[in-house]
PDB file of N, CA and C in Angstrom:
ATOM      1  N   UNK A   1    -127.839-165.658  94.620  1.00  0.00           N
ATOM      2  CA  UNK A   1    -127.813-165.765  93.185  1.00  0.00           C
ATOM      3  C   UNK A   1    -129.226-165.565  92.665  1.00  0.00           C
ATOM      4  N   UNK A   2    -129.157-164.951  91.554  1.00  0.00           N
ATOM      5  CA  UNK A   2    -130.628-164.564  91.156  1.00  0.00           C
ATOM      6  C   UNK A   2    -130.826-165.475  89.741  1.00  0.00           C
ATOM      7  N   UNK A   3    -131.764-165.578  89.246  1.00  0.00           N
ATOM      8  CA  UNK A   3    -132.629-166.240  87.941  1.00  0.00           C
ATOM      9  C   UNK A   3    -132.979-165.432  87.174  1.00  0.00           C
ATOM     10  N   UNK A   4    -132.732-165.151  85.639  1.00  0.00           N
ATOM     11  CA  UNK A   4    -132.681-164.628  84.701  1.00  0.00           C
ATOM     12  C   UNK A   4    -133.283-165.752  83.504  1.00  0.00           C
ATOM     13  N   UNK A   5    -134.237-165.298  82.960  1.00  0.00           N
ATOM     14  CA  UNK A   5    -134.665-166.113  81.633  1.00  0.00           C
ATOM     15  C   UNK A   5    -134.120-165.426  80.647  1.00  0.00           C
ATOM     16  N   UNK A   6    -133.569-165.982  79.671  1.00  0.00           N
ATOM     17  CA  UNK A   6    -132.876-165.341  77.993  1.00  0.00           C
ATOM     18  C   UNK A   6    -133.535-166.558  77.176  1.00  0.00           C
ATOM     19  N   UNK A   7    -134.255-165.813  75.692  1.00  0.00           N
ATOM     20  CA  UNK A   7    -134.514-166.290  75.111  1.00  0.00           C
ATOM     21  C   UNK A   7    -133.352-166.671  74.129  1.00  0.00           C
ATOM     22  N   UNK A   8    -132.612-167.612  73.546  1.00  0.00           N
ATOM     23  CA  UNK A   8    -131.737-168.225  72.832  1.00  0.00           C
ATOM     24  C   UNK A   8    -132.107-168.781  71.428  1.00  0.00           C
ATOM     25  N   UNK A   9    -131.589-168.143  70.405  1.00  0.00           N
ATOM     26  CA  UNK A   9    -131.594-168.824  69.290  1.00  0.00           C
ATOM     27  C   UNK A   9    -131.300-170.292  69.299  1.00  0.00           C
ATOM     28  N   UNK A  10    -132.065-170.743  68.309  1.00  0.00           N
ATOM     29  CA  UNK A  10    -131.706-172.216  67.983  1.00  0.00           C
ATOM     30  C   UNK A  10    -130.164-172.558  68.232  1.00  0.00           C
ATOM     31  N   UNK A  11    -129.379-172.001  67.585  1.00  0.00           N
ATOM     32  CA  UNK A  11    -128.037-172.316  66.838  1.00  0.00           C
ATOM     33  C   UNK A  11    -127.102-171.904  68.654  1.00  0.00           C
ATOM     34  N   UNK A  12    -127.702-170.963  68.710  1.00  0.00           N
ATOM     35  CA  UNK A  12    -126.693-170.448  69.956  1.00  0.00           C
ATOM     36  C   UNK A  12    -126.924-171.402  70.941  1.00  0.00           C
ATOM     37  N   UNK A  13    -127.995-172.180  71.495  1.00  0.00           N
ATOM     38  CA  UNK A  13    -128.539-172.977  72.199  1.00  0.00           C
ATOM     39  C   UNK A  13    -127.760-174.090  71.904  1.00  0.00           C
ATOM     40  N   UNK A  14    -127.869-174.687  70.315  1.00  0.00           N
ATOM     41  CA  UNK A  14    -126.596-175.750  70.231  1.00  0.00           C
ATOM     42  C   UNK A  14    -125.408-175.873  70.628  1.00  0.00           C
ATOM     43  N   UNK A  15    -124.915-174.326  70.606  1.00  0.00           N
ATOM     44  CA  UNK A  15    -123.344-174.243  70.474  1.00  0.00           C
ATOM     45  C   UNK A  15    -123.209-173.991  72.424  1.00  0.00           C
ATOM     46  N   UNK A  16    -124.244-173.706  72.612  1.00  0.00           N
ATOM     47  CA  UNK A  16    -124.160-173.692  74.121  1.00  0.00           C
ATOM     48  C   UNK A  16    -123.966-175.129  74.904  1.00  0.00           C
ATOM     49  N   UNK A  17    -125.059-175.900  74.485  1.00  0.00           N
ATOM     50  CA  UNK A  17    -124.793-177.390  75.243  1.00  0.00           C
ATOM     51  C   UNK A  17    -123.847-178.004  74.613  1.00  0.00           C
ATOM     52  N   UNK A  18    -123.211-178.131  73.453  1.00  0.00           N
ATOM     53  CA  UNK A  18    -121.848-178.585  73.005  1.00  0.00           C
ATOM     54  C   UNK A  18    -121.111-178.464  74.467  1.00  0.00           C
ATOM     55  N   UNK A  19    -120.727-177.302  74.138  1.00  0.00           N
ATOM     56  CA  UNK A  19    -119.904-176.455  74.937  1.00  0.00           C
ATOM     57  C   UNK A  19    -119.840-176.591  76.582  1.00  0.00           C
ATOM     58  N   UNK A  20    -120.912-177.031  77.256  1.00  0.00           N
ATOM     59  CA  UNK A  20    -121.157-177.181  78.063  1.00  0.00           C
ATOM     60  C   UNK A  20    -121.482-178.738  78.281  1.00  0.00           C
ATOM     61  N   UNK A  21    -121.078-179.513  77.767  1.00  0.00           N
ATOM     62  CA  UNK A  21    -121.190-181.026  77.390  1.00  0.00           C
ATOM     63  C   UNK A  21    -119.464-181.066  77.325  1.00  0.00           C
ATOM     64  N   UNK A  22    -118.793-180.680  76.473  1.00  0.00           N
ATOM     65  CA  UNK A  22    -117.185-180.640  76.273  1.00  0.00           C
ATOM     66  C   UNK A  22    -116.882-180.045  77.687  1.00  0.00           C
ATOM     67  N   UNK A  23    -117.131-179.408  78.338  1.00  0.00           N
ATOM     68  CA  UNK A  23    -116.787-178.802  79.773  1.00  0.00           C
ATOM     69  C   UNK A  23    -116.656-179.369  80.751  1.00  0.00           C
ATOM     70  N   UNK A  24    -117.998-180.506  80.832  1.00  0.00           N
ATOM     71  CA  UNK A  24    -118.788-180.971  81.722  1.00  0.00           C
ATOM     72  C   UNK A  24    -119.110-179.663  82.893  1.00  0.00           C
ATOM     73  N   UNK A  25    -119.809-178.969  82.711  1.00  0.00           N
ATOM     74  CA  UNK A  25    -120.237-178.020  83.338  1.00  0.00           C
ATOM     75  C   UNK A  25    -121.882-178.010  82.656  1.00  0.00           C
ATOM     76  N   UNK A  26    -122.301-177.163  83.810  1.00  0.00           N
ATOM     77  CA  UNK A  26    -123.896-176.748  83.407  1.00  0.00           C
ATOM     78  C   UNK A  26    -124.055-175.577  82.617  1.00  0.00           C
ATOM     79  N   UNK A  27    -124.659-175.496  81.521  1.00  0.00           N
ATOM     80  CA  UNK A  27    -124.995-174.522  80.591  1.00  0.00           C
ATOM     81  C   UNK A  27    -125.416-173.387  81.379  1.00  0.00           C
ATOM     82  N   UNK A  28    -125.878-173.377  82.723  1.00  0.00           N
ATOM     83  CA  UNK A  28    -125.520-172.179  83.470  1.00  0.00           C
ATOM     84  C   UNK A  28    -124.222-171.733  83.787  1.00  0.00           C
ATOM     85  N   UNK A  29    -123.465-172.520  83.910  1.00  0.00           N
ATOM     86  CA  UNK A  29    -121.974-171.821  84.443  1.00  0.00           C
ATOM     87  C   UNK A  29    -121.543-171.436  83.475  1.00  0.00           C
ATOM     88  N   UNK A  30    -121.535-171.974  82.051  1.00  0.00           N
ATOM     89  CA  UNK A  30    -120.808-171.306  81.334  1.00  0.00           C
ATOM     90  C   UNK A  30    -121.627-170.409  80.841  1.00  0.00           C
ATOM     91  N   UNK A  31    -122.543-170.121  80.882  1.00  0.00           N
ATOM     92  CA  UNK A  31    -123.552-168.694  80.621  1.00  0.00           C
ATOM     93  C   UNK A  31    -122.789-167.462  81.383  1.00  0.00           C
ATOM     94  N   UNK A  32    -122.460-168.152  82.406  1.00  0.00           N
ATOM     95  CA  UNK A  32    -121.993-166.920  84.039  1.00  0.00           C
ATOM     96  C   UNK A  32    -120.524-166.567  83.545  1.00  0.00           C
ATOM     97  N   UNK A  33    -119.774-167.641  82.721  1.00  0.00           N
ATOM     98  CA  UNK A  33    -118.715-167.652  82.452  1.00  0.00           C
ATOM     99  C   UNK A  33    -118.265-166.297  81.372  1.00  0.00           C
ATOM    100  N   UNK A  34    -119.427-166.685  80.693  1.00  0.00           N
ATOM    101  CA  UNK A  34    -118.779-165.957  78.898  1.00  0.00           C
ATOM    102  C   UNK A  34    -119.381-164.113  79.689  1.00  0.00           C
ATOM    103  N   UNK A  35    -120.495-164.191  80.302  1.00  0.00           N
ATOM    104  CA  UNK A  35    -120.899-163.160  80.737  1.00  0.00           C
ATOM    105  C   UNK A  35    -120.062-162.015  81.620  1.00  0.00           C
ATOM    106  N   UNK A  36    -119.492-162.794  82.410  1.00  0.00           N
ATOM    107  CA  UNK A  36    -118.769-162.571  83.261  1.00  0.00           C
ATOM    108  C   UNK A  36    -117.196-161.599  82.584  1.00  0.00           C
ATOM    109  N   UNK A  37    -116.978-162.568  81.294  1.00  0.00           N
ATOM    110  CA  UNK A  37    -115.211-162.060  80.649  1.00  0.00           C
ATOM    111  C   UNK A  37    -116.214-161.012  79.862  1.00  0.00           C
ATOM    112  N   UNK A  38    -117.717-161.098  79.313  1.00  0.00           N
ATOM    113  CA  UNK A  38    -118.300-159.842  78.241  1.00  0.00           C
ATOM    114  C   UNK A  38    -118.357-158.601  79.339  1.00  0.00           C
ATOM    115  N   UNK A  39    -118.741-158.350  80.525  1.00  0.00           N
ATOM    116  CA  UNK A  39    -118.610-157.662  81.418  1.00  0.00           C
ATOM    117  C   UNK A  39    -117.423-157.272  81.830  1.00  0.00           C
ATOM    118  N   UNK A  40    -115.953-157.322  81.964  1.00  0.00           N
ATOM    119  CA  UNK A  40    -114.739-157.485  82.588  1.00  0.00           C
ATOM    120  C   UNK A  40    -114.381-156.716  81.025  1.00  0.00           C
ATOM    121  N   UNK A  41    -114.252-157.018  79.616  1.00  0.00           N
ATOM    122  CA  UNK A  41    -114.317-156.697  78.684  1.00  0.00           C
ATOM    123  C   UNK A  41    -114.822-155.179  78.549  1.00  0.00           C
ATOM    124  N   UNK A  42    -116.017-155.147  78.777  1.00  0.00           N
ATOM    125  CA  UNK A  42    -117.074-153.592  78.933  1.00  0.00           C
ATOM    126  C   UNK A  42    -116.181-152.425  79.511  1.00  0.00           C
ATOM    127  N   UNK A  43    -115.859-153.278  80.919  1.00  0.00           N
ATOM    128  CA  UNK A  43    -115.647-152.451  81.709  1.00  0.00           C
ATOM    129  C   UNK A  43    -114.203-151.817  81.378  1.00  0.00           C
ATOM    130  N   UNK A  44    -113.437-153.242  80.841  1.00  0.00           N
ATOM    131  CA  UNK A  44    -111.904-152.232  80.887  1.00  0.00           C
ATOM    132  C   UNK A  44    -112.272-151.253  79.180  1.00  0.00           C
ATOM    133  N   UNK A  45    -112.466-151.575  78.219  1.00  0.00           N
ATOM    134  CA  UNK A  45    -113.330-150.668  76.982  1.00  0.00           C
ATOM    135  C   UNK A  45    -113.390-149.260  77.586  1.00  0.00           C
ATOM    136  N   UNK A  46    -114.557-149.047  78.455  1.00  0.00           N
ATOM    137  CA  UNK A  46    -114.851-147.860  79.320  1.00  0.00           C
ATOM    138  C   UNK A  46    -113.956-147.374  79.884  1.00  0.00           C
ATOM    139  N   UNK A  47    -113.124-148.016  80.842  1.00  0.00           N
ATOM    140  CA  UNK A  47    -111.875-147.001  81.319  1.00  0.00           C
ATOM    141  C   UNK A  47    -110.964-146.700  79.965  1.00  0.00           C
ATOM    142  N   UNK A  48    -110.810-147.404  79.222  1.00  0.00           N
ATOM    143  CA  UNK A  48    -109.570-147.215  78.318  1.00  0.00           C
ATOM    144  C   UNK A  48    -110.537-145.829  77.408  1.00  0.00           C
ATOM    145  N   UNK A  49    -111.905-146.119  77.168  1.00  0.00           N
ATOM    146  CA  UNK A  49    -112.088-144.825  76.664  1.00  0.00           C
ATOM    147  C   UNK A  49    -112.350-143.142  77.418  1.00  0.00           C
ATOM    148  N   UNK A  50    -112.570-143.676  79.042  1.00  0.00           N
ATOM    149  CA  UNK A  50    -112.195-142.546  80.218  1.00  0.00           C
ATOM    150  C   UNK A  50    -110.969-141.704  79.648  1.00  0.00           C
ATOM    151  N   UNK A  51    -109.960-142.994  79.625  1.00  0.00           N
ATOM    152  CA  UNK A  51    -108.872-142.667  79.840  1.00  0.00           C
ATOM    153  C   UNK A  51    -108.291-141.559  78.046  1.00  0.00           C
ATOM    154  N   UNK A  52    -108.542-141.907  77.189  1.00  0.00           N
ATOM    155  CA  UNK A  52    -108.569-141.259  76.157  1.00  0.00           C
ATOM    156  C   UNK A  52    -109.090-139.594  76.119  1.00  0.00           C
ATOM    157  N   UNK A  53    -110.490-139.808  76.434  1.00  0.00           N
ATOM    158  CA  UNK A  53    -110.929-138.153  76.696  1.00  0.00           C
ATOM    159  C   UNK A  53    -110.124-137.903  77.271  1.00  0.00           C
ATOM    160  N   UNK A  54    -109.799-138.061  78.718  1.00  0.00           N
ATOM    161  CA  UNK A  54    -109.024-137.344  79.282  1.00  0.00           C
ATOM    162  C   UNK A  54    -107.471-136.770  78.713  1.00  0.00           C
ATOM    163  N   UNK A  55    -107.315-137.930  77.727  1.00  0.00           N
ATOM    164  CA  UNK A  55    -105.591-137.036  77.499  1.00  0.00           C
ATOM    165  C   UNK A  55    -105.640-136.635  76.623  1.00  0.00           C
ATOM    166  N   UNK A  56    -106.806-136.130  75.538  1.00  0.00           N
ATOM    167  CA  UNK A  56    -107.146-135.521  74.443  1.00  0.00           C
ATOM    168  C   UNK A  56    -107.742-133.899  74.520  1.00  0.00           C
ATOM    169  N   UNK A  57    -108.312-134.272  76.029  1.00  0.00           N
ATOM    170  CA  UNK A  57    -108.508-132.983  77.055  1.00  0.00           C
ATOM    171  C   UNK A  57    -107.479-132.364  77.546  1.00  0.00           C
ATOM    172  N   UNK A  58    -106.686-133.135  77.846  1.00  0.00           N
ATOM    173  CA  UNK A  58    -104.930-132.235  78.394  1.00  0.00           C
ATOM    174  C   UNK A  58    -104.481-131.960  77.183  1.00  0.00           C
ATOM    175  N   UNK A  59    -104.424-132.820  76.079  1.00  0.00           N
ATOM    176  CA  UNK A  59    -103.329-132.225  74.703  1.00  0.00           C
ATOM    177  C   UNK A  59    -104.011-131.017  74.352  1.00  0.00           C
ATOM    178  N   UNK A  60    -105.520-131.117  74.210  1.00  0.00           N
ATOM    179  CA  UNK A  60    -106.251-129.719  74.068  1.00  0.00           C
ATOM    180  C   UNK A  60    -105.937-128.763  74.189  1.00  0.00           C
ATOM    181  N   UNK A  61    -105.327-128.602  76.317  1.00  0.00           N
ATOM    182  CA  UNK A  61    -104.411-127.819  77.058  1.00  0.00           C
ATOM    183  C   UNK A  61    -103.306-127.140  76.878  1.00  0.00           C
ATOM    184  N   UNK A  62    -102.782-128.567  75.788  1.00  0.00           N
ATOM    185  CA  UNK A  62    -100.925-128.435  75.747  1.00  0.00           C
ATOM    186  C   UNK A  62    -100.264-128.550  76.370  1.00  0.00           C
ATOM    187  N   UNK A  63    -101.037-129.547  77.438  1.00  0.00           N
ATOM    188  CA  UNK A  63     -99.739-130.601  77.808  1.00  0.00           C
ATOM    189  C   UNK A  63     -99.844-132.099  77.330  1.00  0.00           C
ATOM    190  N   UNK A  64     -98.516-131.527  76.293  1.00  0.00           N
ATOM    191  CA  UNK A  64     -98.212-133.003  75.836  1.00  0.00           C
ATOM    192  C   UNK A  64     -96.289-132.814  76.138  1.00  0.00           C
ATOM    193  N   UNK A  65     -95.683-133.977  75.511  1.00  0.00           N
ATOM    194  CA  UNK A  65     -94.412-134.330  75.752  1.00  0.00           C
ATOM    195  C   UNK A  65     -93.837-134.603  74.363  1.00  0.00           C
ATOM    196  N   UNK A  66     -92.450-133.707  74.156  1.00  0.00           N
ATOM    197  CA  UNK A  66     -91.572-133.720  73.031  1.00  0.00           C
ATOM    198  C   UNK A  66     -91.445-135.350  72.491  1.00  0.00           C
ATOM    199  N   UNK A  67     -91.854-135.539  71.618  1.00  0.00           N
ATOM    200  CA  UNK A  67     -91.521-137.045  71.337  1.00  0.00           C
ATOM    201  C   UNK A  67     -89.965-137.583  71.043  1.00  0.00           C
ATOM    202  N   UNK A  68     -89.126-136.335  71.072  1.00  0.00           N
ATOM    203  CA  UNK A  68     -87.644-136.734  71.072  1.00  0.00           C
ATOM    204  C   UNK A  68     -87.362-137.012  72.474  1.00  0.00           C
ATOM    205  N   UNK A  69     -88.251-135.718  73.757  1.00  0.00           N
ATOM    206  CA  UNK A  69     -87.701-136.929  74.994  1.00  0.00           C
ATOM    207  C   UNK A  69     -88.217-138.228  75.094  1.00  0.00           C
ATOM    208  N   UNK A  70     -89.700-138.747  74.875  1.00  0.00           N
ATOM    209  CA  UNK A  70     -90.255-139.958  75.052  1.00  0.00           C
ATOM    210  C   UNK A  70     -89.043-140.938  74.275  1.00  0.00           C
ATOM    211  N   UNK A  71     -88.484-140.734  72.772  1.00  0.00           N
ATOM    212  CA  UNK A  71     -87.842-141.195  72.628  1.00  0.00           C
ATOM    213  C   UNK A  71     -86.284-141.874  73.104  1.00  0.00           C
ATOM    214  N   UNK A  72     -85.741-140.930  73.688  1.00  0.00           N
ATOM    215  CA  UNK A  72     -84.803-141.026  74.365  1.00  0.00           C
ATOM    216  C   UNK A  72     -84.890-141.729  75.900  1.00  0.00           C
ATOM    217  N   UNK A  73     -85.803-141.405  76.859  1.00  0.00           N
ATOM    218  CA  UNK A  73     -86.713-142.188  77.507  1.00  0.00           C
ATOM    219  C   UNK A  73     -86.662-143.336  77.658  1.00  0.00           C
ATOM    220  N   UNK A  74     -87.591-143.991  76.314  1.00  0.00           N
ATOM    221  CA  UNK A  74     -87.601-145.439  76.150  1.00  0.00           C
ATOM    222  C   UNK A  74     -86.465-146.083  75.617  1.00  0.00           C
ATOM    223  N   UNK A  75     -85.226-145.459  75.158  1.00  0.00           N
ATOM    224  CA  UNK A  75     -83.986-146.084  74.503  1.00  0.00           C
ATOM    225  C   UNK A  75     -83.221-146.143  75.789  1.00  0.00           C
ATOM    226  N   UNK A  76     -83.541-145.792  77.049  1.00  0.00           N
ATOM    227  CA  UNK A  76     -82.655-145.666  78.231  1.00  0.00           C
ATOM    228  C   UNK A  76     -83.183-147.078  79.139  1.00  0.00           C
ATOM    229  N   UNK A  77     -83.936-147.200  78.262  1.00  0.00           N
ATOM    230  CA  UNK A  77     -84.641-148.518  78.895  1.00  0.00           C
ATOM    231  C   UNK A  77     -83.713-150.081  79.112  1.00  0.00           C
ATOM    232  N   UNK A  78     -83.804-150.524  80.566  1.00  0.00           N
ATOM    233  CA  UNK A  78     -82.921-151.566  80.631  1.00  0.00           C
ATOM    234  C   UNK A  78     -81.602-150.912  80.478  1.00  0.00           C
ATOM    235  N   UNK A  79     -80.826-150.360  80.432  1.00  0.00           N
ATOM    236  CA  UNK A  79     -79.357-149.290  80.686  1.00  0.00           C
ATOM    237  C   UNK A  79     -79.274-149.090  82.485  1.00  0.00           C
ATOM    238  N   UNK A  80     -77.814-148.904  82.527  1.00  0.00           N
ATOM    239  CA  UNK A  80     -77.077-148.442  83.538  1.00  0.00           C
ATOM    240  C   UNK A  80     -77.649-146.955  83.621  1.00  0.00           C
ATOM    241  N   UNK A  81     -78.052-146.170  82.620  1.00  0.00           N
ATOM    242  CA  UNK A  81     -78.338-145.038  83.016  1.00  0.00           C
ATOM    243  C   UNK A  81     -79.961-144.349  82.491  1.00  0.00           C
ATOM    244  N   UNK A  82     -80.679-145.472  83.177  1.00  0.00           N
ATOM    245  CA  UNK A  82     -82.294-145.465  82.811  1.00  0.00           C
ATOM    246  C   UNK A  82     -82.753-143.853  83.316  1.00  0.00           C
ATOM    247  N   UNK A  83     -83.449-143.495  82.294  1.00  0.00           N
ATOM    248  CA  UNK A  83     -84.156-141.989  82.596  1.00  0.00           C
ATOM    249  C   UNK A  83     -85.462-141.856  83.140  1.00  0.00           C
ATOM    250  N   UNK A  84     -85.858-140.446  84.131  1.00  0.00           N
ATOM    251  CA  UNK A  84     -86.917-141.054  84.640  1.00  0.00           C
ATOM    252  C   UNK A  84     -88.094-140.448  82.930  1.00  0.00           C
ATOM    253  N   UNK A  85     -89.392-140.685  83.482  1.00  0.00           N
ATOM    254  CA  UNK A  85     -90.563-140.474  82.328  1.00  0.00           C
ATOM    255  C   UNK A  85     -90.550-139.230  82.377  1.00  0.00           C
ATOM    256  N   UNK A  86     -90.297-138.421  81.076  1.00  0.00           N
ATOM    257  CA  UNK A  86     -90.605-137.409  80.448  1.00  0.00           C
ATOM    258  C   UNK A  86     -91.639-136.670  81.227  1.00  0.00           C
ATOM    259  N   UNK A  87     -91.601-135.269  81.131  1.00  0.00           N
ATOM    260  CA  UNK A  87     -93.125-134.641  81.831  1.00  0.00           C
ATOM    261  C   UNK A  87     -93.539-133.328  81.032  1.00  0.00           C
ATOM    262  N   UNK A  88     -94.900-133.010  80.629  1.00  0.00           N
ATOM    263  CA  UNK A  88     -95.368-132.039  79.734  1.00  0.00           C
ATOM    264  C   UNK A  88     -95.095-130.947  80.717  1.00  0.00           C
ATOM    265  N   UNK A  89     -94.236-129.909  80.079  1.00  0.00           N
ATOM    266  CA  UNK A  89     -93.978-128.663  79.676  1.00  0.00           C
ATOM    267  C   UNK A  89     -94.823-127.398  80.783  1.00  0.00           C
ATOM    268  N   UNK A  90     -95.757-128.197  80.829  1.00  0.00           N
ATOM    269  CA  UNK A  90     -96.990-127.090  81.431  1.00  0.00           C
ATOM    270  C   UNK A  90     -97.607-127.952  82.543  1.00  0.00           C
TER     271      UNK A  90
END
């Protein structure tokens, strides 16, 4: 484990040892804590915006999917006669 100094506003510093007083934890763990879900946060952000270029890059292409099959698709949902997922054209 490594050591990191952060300088802390007044106010944030309060709301930190509250917080870490209501916990009973050390104002380090919950430092590691909030850091930890702001990181996990980042990261899925980043794939979800990976993931965007990329299918804005295929529609570019023209492959996308009739929204009357997607529709039909998802209305088969939970049925005796579930459909498989739609597939672009190209």
């Amino acid at each position: 484990m490594s050591v990191t100094t952060v300088r802390l506003q007044a106010e944030v510093e309060h709301h930190l040892e509250e917080i870490a007083s209501r916990l009973q934890r050390s104002k380090g763990w919950v430092i590691n804590q909030a850091l930890t879900e702001y990181i996990e946060k980042e990261q899925r952000e980043q794939e979800r915006w990976r993931q965007t270029l990329e299918a804005m890059e295929s529609a570019a292409h023209g492959r996308v999917v009739d929204a009357d099959d997607v529709h039909r698709w998802l209305n088969s949902w939970g049925t005796e006669n579930e459909l498989d997922a739609p597939r672009s054209g190209k």
